[in-house]
N, C-alpha and C. Protein backbone atom coordinates (compact mmCIF):
# COMPACT_ATOMS: atom_id res chain seq x y z
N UNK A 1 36.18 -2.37 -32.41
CA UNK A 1 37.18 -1.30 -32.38
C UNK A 1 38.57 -1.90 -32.54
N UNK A 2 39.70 -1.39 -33.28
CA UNK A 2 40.64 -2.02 -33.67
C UNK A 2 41.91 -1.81 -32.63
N UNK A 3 42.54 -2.50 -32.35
CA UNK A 3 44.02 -2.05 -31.22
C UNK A 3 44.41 -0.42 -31.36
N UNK A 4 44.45 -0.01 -32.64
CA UNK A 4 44.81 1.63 -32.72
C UNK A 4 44.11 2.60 -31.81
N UNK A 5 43.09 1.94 -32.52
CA UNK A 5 41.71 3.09 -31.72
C UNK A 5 41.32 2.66 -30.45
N UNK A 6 41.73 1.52 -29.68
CA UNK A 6 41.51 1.33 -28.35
C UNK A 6 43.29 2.26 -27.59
N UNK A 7 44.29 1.93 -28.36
CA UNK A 7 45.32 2.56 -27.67
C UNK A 7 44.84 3.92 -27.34
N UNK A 8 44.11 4.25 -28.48
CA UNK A 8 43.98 5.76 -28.52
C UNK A 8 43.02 6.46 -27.50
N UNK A 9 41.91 5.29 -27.24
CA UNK A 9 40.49 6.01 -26.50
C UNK A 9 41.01 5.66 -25.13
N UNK A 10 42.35 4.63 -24.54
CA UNK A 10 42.99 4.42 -23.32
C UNK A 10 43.36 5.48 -22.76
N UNK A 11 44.23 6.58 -23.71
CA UNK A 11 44.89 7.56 -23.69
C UNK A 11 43.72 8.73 -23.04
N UNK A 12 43.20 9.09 -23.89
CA UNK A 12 41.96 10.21 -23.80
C UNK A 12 40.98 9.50 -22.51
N UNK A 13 41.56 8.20 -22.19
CA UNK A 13 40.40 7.97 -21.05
C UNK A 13 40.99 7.95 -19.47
N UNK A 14 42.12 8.09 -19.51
CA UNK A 14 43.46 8.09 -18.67
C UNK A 14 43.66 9.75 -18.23
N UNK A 15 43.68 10.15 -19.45
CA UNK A 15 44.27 11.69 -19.14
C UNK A 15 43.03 12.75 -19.31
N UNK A 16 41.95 12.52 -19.55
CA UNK A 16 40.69 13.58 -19.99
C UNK A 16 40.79 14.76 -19.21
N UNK A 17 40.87 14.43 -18.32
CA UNK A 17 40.76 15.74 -17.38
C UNK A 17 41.76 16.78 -17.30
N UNK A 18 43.25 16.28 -17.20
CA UNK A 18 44.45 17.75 -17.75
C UNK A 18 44.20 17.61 -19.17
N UNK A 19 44.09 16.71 -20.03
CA UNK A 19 43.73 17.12 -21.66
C UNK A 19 42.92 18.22 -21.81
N UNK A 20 41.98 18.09 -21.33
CA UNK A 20 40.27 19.04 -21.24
C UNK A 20 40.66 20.53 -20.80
N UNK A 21 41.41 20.37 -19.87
CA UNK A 21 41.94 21.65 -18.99
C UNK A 21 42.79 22.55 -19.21
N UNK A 22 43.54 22.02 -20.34
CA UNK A 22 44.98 22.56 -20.99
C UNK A 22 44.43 23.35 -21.18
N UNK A 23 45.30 24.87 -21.23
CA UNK A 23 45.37 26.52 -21.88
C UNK A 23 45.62 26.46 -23.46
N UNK A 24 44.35 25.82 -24.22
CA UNK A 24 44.31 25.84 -25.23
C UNK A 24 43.45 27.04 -26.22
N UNK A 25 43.81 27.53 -27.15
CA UNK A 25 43.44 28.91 -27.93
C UNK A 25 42.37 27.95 -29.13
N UNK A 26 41.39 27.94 -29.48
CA UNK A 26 40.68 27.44 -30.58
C UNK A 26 41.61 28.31 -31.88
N UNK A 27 42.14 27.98 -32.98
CA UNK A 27 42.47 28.49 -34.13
C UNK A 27 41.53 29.53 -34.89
N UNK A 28 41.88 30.36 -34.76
CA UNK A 28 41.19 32.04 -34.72
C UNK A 28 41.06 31.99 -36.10
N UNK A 29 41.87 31.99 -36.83
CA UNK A 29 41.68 32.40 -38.59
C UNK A 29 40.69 31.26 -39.42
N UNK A 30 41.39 29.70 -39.39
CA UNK A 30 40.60 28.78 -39.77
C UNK A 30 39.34 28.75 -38.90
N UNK A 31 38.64 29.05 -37.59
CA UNK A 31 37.75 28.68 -37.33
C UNK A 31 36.64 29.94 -37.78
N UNK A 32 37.65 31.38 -37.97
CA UNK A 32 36.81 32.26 -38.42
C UNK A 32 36.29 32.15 -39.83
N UNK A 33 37.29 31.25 -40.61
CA UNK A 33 37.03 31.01 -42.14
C UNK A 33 35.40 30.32 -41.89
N UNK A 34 35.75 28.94 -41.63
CA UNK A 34 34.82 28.13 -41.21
C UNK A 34 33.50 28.82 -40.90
N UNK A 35 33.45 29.51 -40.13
CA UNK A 35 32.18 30.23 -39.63
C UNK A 35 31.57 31.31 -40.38
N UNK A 36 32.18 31.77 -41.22
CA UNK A 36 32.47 32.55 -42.26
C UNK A 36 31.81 32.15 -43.55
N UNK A 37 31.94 30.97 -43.34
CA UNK A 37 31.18 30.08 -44.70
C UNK A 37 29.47 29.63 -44.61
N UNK A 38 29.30 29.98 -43.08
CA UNK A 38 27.97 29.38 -43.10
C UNK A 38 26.85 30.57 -42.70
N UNK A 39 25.56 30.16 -42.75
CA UNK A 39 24.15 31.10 -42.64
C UNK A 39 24.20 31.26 -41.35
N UNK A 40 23.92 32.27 -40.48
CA UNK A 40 23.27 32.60 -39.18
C UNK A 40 22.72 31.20 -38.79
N UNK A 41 23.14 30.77 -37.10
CA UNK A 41 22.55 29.79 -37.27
C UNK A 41 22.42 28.44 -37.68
N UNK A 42 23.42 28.38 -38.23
CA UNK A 42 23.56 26.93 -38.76
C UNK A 42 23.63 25.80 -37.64
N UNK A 43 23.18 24.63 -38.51
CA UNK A 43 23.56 23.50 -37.68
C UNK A 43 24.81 23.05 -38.10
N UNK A 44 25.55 23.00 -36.90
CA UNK A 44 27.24 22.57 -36.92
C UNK A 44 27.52 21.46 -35.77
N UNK A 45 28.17 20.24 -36.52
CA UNK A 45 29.03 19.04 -35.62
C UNK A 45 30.00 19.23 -35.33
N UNK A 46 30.41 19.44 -34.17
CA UNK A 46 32.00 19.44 -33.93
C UNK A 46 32.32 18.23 -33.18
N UNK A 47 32.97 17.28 -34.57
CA UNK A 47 33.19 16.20 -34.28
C UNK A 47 34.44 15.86 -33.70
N UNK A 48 34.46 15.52 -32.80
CA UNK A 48 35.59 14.78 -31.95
C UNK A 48 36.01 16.27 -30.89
N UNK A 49 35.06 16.99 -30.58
CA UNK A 49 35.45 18.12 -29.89
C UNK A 49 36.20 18.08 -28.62
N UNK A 50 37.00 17.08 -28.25
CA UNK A 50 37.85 17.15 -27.12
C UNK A 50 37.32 17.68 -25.60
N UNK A 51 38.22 19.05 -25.41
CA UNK A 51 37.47 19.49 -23.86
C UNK A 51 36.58 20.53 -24.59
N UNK A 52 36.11 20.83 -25.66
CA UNK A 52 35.21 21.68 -25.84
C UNK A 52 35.16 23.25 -26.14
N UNK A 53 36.76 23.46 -26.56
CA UNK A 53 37.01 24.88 -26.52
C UNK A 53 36.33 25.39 -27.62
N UNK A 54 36.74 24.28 -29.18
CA UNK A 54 36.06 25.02 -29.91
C UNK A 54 34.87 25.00 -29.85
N UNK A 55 34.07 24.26 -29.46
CA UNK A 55 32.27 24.13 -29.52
C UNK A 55 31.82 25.70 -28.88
N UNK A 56 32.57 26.04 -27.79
CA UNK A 56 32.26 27.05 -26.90
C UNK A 56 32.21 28.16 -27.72
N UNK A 57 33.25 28.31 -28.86
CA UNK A 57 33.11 29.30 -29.57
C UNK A 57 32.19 29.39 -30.49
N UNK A 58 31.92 28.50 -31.03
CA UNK A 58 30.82 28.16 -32.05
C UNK A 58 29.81 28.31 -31.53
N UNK A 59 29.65 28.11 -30.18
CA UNK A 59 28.06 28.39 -29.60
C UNK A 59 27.84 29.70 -29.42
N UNK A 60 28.99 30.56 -28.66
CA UNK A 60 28.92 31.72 -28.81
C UNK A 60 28.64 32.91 -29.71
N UNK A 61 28.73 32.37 -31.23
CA UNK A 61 28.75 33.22 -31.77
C UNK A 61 27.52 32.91 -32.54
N UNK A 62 26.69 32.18 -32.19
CA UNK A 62 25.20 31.70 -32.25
C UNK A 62 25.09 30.98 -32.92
N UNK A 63 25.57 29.63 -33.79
CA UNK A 63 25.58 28.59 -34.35
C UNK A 63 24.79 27.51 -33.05
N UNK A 64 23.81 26.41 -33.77
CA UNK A 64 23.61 25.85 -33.49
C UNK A 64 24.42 24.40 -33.41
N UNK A 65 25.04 24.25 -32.57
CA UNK A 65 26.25 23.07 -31.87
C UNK A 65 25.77 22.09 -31.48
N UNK A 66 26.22 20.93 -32.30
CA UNK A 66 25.96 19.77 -31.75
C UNK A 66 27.33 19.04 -31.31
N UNK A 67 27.95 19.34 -29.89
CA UNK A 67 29.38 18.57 -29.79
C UNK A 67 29.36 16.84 -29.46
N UNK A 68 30.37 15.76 -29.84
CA UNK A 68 30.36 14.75 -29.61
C UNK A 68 31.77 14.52 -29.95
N UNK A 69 32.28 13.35 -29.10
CA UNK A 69 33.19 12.65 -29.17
C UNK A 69 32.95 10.99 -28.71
N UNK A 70 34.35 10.63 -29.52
CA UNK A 70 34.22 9.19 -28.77
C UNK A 70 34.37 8.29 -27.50
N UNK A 71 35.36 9.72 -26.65
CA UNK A 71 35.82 9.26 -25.18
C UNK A 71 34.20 9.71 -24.32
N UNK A 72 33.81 8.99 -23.67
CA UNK A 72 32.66 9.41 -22.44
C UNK A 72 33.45 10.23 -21.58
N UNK A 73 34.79 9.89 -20.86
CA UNK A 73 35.63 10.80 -20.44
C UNK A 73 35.41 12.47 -20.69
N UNK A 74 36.14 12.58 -21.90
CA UNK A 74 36.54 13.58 -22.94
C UNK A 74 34.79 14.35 -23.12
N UNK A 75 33.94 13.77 -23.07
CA UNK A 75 32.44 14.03 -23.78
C UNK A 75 32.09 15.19 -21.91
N UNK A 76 32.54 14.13 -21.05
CA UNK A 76 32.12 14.63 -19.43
C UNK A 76 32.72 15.97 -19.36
N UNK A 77 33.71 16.25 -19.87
CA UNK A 77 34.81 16.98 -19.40
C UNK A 77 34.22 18.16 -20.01
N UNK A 78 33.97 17.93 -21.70
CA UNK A 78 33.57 18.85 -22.12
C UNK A 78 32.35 19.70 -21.92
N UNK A 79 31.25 18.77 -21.13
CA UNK A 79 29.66 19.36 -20.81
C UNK A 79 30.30 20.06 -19.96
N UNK A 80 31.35 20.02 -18.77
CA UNK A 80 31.41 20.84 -17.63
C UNK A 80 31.70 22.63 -18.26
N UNK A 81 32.94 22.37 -19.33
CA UNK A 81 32.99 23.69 -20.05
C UNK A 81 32.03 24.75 -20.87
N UNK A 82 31.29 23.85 -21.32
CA UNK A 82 30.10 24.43 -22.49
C UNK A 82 28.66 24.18 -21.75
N UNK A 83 28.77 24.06 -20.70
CA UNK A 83 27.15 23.75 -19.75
C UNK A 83 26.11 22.48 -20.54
N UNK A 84 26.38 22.09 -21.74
CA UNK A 84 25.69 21.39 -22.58
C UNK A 84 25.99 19.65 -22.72
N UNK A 85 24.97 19.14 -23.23
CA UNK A 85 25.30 18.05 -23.34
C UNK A 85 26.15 17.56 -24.46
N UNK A 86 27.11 16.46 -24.30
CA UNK A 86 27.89 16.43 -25.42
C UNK A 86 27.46 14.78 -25.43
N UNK A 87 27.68 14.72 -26.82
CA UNK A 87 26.80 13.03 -27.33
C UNK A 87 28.49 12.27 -27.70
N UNK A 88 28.03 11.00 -27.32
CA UNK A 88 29.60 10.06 -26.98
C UNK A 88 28.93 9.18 -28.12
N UNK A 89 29.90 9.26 -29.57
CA UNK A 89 29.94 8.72 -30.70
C UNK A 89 30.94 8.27 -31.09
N UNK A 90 31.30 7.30 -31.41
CA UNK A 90 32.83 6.94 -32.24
C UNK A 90 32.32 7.32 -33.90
N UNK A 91 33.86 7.46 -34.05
CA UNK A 91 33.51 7.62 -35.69
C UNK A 91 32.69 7.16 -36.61
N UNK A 92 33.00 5.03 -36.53
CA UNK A 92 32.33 4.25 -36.94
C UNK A 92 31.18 3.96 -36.64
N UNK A 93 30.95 5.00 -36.13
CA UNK A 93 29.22 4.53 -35.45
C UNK A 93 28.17 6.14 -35.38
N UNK A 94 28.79 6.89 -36.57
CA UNK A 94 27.98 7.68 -37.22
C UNK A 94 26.99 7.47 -38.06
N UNK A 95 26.03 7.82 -37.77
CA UNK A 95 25.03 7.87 -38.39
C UNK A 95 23.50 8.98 -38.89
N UNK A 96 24.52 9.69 -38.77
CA UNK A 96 23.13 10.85 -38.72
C UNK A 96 23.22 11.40 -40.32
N UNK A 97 22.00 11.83 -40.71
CA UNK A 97 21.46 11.99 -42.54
C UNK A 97 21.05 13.54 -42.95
N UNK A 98 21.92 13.97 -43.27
CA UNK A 98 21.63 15.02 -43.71
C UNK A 98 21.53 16.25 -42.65
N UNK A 99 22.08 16.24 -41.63
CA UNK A 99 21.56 17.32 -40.31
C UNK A 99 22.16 17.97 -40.00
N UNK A 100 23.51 18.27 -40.67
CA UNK A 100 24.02 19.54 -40.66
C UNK A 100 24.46 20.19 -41.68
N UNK A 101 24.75 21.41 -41.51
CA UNK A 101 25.02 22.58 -42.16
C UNK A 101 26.69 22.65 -42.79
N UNK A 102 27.50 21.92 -41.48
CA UNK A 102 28.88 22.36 -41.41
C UNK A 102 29.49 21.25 -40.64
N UNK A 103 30.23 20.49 -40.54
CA UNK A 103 31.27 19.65 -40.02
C UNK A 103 32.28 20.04 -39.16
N UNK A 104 32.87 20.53 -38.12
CA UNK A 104 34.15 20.92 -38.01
C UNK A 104 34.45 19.73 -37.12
N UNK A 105 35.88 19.23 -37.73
CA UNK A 105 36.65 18.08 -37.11
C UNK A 105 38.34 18.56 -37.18
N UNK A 106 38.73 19.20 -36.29
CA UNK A 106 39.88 19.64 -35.95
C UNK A 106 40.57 18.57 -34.66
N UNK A 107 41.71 18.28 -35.75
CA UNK A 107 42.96 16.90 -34.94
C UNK A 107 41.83 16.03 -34.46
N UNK A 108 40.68 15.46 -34.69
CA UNK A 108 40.13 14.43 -34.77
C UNK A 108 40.13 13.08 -35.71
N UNK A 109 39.51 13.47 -36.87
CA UNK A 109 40.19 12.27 -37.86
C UNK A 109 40.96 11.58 -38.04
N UNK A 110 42.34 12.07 -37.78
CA UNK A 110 43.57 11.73 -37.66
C UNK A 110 43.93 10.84 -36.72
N UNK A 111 42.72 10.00 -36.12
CA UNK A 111 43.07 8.93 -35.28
C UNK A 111 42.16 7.93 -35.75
N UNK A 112 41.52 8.29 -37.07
CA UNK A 112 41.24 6.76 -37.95
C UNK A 112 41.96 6.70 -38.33
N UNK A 113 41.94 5.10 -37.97
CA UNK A 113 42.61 3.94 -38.98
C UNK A 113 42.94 4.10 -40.17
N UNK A 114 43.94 4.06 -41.30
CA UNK A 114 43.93 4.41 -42.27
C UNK A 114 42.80 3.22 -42.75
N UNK A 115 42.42 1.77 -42.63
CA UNK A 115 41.27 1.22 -43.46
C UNK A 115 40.31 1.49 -43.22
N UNK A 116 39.75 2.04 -42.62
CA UNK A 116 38.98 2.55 -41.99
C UNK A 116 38.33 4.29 -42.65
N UNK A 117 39.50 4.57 -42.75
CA UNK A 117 38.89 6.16 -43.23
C UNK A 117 38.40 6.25 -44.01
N UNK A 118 38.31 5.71 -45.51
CA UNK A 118 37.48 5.96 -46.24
C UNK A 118 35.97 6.19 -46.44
N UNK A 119 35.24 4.87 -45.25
CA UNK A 119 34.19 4.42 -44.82
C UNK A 119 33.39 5.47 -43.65
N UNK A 120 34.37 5.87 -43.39
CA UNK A 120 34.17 7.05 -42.29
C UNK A 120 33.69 8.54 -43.03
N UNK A 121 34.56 8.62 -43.71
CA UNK A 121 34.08 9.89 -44.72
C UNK A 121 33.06 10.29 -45.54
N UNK A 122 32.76 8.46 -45.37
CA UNK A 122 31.36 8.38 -46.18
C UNK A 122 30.39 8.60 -45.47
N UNK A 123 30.43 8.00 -44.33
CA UNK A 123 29.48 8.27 -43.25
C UNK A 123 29.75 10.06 -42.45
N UNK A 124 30.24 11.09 -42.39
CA UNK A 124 30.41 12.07 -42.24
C UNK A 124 29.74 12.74 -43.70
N UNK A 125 30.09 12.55 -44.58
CA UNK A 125 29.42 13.17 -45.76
C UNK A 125 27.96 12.88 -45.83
N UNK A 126 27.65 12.17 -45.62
CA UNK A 126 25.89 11.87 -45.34
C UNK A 126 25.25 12.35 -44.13
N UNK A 127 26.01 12.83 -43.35
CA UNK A 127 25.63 13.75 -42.18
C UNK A 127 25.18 15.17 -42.60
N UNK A 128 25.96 15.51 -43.53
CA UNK A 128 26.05 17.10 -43.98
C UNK A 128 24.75 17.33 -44.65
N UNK A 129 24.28 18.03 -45.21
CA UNK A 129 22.99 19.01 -46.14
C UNK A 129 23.73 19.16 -47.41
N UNK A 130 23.06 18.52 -48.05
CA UNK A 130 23.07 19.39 -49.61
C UNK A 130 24.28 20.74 -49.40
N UNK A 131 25.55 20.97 -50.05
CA UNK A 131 25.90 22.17 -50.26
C UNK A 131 26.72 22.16 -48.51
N UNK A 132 26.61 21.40 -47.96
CA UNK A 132 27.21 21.22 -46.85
C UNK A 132 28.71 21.16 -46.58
N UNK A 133 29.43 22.21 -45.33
CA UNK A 133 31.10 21.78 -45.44
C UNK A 133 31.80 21.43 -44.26
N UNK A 134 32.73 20.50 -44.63
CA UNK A 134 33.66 20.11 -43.75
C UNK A 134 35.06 20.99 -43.72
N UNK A 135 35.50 20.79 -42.56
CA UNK A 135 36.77 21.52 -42.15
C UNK A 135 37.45 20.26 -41.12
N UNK A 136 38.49 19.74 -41.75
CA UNK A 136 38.87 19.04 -40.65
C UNK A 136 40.52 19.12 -40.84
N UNK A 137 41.41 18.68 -40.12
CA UNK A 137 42.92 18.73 -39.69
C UNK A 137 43.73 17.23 -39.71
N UNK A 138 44.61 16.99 -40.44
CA UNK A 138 45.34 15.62 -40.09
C UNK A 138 47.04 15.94 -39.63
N UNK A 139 47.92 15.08 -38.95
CA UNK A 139 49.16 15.59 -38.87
C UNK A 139 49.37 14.80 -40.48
N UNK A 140 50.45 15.36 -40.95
CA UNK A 140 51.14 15.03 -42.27
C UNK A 140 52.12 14.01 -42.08
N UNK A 141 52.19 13.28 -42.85
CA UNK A 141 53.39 11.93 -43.08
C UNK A 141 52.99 11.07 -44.05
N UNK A 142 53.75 9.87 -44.01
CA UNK A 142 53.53 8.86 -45.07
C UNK A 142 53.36 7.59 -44.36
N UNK A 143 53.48 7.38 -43.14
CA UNK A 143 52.48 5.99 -42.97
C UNK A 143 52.22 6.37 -41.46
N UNK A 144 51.08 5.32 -41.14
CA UNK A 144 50.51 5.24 -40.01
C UNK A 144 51.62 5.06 -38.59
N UNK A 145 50.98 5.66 -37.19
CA UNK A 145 51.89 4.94 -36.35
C UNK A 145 51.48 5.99 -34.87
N UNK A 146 52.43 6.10 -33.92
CA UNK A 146 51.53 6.30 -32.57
C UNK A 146 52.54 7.28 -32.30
N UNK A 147 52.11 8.09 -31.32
CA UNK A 147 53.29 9.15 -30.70
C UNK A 147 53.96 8.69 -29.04
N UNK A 148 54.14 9.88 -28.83
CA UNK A 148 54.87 8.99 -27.25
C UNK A 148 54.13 8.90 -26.35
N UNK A 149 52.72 9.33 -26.46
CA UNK A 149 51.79 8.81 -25.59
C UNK A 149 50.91 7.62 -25.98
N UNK A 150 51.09 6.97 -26.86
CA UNK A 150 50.70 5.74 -27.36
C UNK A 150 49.78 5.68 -28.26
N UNK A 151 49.15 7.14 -28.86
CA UNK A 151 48.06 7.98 -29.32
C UNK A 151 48.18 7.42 -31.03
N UNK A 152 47.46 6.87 -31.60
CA UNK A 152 47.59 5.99 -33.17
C UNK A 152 47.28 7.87 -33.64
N UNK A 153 48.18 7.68 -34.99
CA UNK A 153 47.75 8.86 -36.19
C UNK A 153 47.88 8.12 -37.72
N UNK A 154 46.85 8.75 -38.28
CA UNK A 154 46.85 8.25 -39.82
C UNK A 154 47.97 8.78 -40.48
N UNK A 155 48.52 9.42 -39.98
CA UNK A 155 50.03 10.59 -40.87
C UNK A 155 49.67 10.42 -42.19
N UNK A 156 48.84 10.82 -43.16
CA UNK A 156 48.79 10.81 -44.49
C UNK A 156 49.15 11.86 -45.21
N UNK A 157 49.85 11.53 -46.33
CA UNK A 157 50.61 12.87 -47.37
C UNK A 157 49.01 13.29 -47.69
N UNK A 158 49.34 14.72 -48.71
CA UNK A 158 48.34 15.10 -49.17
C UNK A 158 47.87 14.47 -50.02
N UNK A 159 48.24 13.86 -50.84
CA UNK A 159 48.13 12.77 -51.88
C UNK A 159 47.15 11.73 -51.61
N UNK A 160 47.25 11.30 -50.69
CA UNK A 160 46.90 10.07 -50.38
C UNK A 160 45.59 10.87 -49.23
N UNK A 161 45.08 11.70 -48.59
CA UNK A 161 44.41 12.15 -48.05
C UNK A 161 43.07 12.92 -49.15
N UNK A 162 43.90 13.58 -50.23
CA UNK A 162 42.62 13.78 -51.39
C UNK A 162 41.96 12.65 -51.65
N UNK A 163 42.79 11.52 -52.14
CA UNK A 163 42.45 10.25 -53.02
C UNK A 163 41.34 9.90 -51.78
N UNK A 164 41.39 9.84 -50.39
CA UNK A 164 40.16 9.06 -49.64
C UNK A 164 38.62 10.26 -49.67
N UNK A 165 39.29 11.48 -49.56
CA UNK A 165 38.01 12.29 -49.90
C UNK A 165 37.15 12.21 -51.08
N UNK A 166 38.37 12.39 -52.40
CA UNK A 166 37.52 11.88 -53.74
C UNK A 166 36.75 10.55 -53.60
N UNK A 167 37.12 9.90 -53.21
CA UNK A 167 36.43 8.07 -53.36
C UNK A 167 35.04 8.42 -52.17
N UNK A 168 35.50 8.99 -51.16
CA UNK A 168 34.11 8.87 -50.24
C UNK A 168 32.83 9.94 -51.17
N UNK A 169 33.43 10.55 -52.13
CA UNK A 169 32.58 11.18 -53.00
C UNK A 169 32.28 12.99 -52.51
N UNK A 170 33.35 13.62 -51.65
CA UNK A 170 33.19 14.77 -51.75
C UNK A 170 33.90 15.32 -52.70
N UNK A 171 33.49 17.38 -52.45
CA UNK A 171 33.76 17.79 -53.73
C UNK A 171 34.51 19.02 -53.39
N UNK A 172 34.91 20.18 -54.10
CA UNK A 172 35.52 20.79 -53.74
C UNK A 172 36.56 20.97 -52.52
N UNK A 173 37.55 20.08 -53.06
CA UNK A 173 38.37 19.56 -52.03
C UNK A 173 39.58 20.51 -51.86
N UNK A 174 39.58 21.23 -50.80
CA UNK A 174 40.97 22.09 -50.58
C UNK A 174 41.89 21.88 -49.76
N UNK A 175 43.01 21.17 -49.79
CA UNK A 175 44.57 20.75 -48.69
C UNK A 175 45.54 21.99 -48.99
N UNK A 176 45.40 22.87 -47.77
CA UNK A 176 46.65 23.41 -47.56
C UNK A 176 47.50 23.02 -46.10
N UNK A 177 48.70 23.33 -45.91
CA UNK A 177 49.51 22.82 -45.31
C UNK A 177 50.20 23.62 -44.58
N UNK A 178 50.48 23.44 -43.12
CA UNK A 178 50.74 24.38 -42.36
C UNK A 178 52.28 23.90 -41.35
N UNK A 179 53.23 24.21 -40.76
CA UNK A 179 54.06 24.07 -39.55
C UNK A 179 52.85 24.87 -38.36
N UNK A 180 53.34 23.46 -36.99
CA UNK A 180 52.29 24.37 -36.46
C UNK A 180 52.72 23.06 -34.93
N UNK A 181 52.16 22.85 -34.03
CA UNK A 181 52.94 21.93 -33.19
C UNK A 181 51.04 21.08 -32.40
N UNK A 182 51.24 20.54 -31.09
CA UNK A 182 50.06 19.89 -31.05
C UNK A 182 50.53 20.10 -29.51
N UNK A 183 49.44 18.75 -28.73
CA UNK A 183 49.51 18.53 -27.49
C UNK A 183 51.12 18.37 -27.31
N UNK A 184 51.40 17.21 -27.82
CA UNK A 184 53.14 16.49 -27.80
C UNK A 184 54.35 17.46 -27.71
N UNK A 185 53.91 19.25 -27.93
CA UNK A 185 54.67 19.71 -28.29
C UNK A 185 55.94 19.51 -29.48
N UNK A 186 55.35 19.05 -30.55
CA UNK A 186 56.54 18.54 -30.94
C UNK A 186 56.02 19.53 -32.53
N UNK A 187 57.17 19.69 -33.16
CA UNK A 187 57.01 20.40 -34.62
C UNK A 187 56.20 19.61 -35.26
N UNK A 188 54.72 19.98 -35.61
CA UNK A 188 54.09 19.27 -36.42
C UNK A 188 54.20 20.04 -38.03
N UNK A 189 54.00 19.12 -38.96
CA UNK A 189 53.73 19.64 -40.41
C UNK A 189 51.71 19.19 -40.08
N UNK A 190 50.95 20.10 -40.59
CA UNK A 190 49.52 20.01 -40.77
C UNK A 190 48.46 19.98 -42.21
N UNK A 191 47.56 19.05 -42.07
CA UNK A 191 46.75 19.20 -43.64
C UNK A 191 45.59 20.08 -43.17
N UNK A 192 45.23 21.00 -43.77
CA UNK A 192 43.96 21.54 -43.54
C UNK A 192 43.08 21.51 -44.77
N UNK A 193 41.96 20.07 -44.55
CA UNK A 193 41.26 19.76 -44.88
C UNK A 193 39.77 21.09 -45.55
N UNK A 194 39.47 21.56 -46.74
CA UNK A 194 38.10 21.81 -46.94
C UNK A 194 37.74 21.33 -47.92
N UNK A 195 36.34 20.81 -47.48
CA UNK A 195 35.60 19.92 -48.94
C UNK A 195 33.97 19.68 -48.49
N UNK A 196 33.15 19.84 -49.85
CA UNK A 196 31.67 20.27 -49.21
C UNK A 196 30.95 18.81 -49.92
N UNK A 197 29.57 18.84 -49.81
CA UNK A 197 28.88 17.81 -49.70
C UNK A 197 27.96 18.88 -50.89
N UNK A 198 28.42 17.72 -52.69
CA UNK A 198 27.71 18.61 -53.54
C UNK A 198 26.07 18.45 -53.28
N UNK A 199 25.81 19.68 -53.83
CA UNK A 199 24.12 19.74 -54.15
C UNK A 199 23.06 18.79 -54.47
C-alpha cells in the first residue's frame, strides 16, 4: 500500500464512527439514474460504500448488494446500519470475474493513486457482466494531493480521467460535471463518471 493510501485508510480508521454517522442524503437523481439502468434484482457492488447509506438504499429497493470497503473500521460501521455483512477489500486487491450487474463507486476512486488507477479499472471492469455499468464520482483538478484531513485525492481533469477509462478498455464513457461540496465542506467541482463493460 503506498503512503497516499495509508494517509488515507489512517483517516477513515481514526474517524469511522462520526464519518459513518454523519446526516448524510445518498444522491437521489444519480442514484435513481443508476438504478434505473438495471433489471429487477440485479447484482450490484457498492464499492467503497463508506457508512453504508447508499447500500441501504440499493437494498431497499430490492437489488441484490454486495457492500465493501477498504477500512475494516468503515466496513464495521457500515454492517451496524444495513444489518449485513460488508466485505473489507482494498481496491488493489479486487478480484472478482464477472459478478455483477452494476458497479456503484461514489467519492471512492478518487483516493487511487493516480499510478495506480489505471490497473484498478481494469480490475473493476472484470468484475462487471457482459453489458455491465459503472457509476462512479472523482473531485475535479489537475494534479494529485490531500485535503485538510490528510485524505490523498486523484483530482483529475476530465481529460485525463477518460484517457484511464479508455486504456482500462471500457466503453461508453459519459463525464459530466457538477458544483456540489463533500465531507470538508468545501466547494467541490465533481466528475460523474458512466461507462459499461462492452458485450
Amino acid at each position: 500500500m503506498t503512503t497516499a493510501s495509508n494517509d488515507t485508510m489512517t483517516f477513515y480508521r481514526d474517524n469511522a464512527e462520526s464519518y459513518a454517522a454523519r446526516d448524510r442524503k445518498p444522491p437521489a437523481d444519480r442514484l435513481g439514474a443508476f438504478i434505473a439502468r438495471l433489471a429487477p434484482g440485479a447484482a450490484v457492488l457498492d464499492l467503497g460504500c463508506g457508512g453504508g447509506h447508499d447500500s441501504l438504499h440499493l437494498i431497499e429497493v430490492g437489488l441484490d448488494v454486495t457492500p465493501c470497503d477498504g477500512s475494516a473500521e468503515l466496513a464495521h460501521a457500515a454492517e451496524q446500519r444495513i444489518g449485513r455483512k460488508v466485505e473489507v477489500v482494498t481496491f488493489q486487491e479486487i478480484e472478482w470475474d464477472q459478478r455483477f450487474d452494476g458497479i456503484w463507486a461514489e467519492a471512492s476512486l478518487l483516493h487511487v493513486p493516480r499510478t495506480e488507477l489505471p490497473d484498478v479499472l481494469v480490475r473493476v471492469l472484470r468484475a462487471l457482466r457482459p453489458g455491465g455499468l459503472i457509476q462512479a464520482s472523482f473531485k475535479a483538478g489537475e494534479r494529485e494531493g490531500h485535503d485538510r484531513f490528510g485524505r490523498y485525492f486523484n483530482y483529475p481533469s476530465a481529460a485525463w480521467l477518460q484517457t484511464c477509462f479508455e486504456w482500462a478498455g471500457w466503453s461508453d464513457i459519459t463525464i459530466e460535471e457538477a458544483d456540489g461540496g463533500g465531507y470538508d465542506n468545501e466547494p467541490t467541482r465533481w466528475l460523474h463518471v458512466s461507462a459499461t463493460r462492452a458485450d
